[in-house]
C-alpha atoms as a PDB file:
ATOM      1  CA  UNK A   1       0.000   0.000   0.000  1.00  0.00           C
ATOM      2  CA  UNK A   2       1.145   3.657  -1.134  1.00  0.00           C
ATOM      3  CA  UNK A   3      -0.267   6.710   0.409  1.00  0.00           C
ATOM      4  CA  UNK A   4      -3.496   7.283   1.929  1.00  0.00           C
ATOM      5  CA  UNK A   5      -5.026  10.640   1.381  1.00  0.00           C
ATOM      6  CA  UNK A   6      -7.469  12.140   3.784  1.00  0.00           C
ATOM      7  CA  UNK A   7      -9.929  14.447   2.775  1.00  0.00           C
ATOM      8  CA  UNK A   8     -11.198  16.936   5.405  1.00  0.00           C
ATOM      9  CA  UNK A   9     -12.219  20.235   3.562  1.00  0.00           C
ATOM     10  CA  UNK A  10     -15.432  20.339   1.859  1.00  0.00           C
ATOM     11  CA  UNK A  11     -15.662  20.829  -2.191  1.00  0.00           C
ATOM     12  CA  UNK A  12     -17.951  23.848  -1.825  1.00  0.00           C
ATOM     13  CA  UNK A  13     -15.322  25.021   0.285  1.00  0.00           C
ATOM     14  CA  UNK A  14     -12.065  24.388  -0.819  1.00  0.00           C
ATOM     15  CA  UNK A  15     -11.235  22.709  -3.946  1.00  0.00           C
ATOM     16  CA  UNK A  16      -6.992  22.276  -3.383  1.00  0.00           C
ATOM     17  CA  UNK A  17      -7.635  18.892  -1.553  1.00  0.00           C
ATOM     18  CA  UNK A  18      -9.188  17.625  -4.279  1.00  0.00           C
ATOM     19  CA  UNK A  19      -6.581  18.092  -6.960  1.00  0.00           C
ATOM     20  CA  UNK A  20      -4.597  14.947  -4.718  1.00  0.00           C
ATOM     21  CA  UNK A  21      -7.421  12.906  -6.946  1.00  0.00           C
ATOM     22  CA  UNK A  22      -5.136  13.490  -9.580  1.00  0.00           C
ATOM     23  CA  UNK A  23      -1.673  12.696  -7.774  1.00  0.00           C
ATOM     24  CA  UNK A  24      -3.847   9.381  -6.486  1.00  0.00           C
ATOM     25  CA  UNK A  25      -2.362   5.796  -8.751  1.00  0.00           C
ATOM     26  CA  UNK A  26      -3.445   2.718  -8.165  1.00  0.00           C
ATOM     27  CA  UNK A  27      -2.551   0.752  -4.846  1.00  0.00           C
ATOM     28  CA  UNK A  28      -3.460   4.437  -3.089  1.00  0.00           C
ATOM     29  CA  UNK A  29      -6.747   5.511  -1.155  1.00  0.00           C
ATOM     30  CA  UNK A  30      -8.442   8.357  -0.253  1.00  0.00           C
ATOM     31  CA  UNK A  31     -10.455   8.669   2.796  1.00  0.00           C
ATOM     32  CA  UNK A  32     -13.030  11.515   3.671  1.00  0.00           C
ATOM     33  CA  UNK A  33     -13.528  12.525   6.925  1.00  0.00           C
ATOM     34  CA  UNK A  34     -15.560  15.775   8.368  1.00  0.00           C
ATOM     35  CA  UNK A  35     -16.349  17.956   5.875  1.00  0.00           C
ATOM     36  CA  UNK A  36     -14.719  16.194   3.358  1.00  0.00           C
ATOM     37  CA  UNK A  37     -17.810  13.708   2.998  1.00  0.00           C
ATOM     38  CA  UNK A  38     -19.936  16.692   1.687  1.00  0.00           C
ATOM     39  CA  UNK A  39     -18.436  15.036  -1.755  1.00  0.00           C
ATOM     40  CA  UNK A  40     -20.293  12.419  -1.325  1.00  0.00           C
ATOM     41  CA  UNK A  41     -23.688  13.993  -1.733  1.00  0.00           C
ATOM     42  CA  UNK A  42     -23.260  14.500  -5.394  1.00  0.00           C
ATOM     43  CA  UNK A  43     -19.784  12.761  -6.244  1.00  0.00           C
ATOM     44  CA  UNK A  44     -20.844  12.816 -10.114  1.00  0.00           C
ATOM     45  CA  UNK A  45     -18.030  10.661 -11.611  1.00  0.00           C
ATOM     46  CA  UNK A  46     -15.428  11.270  -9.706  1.00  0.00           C
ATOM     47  CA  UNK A  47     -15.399   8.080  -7.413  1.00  0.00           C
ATOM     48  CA  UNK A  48     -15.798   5.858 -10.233  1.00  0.00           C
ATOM     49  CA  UNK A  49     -13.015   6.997 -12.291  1.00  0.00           C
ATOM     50  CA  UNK A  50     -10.510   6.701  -9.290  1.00  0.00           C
ATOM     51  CA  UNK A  51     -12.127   3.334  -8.409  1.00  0.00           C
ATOM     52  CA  UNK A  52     -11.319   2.053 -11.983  1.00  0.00           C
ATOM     53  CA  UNK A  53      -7.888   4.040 -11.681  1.00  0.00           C
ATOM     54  CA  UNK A  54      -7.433   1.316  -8.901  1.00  0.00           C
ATOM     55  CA  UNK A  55      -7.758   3.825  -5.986  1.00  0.00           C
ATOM     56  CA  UNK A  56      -9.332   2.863  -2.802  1.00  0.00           C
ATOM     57  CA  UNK A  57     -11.959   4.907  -1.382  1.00  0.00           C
ATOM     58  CA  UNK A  58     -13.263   5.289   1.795  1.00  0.00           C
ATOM     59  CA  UNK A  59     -15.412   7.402   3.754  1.00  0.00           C
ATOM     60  CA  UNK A  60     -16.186   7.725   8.299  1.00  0.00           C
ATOM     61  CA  UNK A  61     -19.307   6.345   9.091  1.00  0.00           C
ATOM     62  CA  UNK A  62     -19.911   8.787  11.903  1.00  0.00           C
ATOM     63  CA  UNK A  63     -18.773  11.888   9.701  1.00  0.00           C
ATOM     64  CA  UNK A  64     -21.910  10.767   7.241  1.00  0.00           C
ATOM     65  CA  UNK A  65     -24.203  10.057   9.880  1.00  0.00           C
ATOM     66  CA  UNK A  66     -23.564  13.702  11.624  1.00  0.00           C
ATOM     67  CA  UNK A  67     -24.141  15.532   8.316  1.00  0.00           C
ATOM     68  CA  UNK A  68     -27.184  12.949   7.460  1.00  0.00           C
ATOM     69  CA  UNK A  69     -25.456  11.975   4.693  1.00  0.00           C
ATOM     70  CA  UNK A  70     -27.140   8.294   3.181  1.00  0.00           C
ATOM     71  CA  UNK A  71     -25.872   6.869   0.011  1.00  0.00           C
ATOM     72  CA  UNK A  72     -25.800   3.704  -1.398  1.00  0.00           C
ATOM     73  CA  UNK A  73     -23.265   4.417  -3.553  1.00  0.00           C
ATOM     74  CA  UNK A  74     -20.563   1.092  -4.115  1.00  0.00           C
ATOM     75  CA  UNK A  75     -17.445   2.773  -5.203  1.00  0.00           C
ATOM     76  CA  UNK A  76     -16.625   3.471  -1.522  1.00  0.00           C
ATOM     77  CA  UNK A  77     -16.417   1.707   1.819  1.00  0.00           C
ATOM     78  CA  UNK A  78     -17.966   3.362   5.277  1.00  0.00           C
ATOM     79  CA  UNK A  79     -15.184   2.897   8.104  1.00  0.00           C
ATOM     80  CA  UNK A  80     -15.585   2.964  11.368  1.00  0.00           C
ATOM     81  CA  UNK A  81     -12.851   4.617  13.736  1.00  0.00           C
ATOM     82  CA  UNK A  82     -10.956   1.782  14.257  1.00  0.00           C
ATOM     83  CA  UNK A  83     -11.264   0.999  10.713  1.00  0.00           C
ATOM     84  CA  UNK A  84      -9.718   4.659  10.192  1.00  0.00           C
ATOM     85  CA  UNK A  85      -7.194   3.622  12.114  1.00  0.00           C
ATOM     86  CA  UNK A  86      -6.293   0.245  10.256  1.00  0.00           C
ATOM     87  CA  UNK A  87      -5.956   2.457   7.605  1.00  0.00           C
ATOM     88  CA  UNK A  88      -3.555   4.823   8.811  1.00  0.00           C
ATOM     89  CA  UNK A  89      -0.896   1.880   9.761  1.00  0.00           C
ATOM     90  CA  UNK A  90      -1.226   0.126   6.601  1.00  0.00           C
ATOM     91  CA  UNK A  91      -0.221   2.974   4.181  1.00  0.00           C
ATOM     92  CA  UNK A  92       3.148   3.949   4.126  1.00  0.00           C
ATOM     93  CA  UNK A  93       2.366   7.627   3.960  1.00  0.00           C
ATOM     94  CA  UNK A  94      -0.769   9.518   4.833  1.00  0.00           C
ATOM     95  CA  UNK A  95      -1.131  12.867   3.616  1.00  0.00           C
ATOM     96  CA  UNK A  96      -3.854  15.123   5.169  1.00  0.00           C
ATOM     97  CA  UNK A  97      -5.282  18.007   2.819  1.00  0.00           C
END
């Protein structure tokens, strides 16, 4: 495993963060947290291309729930906190935008 990013800025915020979706190859992830899952409401085709790029993604099960966010969406897997924290040891680098 490569480098995980994490997402914490919204899109309708700041859009910098989400120019790592183009630094992201395969064997990397990206994982929104807080604000970051905001993306999520309308992701358009953005998951899908970096799913078939071969980028995991991931997203914090509580940071949906507290912004109500539901989706059934199957380019990305809801992690818990100790799930967020697998993911942090696995990667060899995280980088937090």
């Amino acid at each position: 495993m490569n480098v995980l990013y994490l997402i914490t800025c919204s899109p309708f915020q700041r859009t910098e963060p989400y120019l790592d979706f183009e630094l992201a190859e395969k064997g990397d992830a990206i994982l929104f947290l807080q604000c970051g899952v905001n993306i999520l409401k309308n992701p358009g085709d953005t998951l899908k291309n970096l799913v078939e790029k071969g980028v995991k993604i991931y997203a914090g099960g509580e940071c949906l729930r507290a912004r109500a966010i539901k989706t059934d969406d199957k380019n990305f897997e809801i992690v818990d906190y100790d799930g967020i924290a697998d993911l942090i040891l696995k990667y060899k680098q995280t980088v937090v935008c």
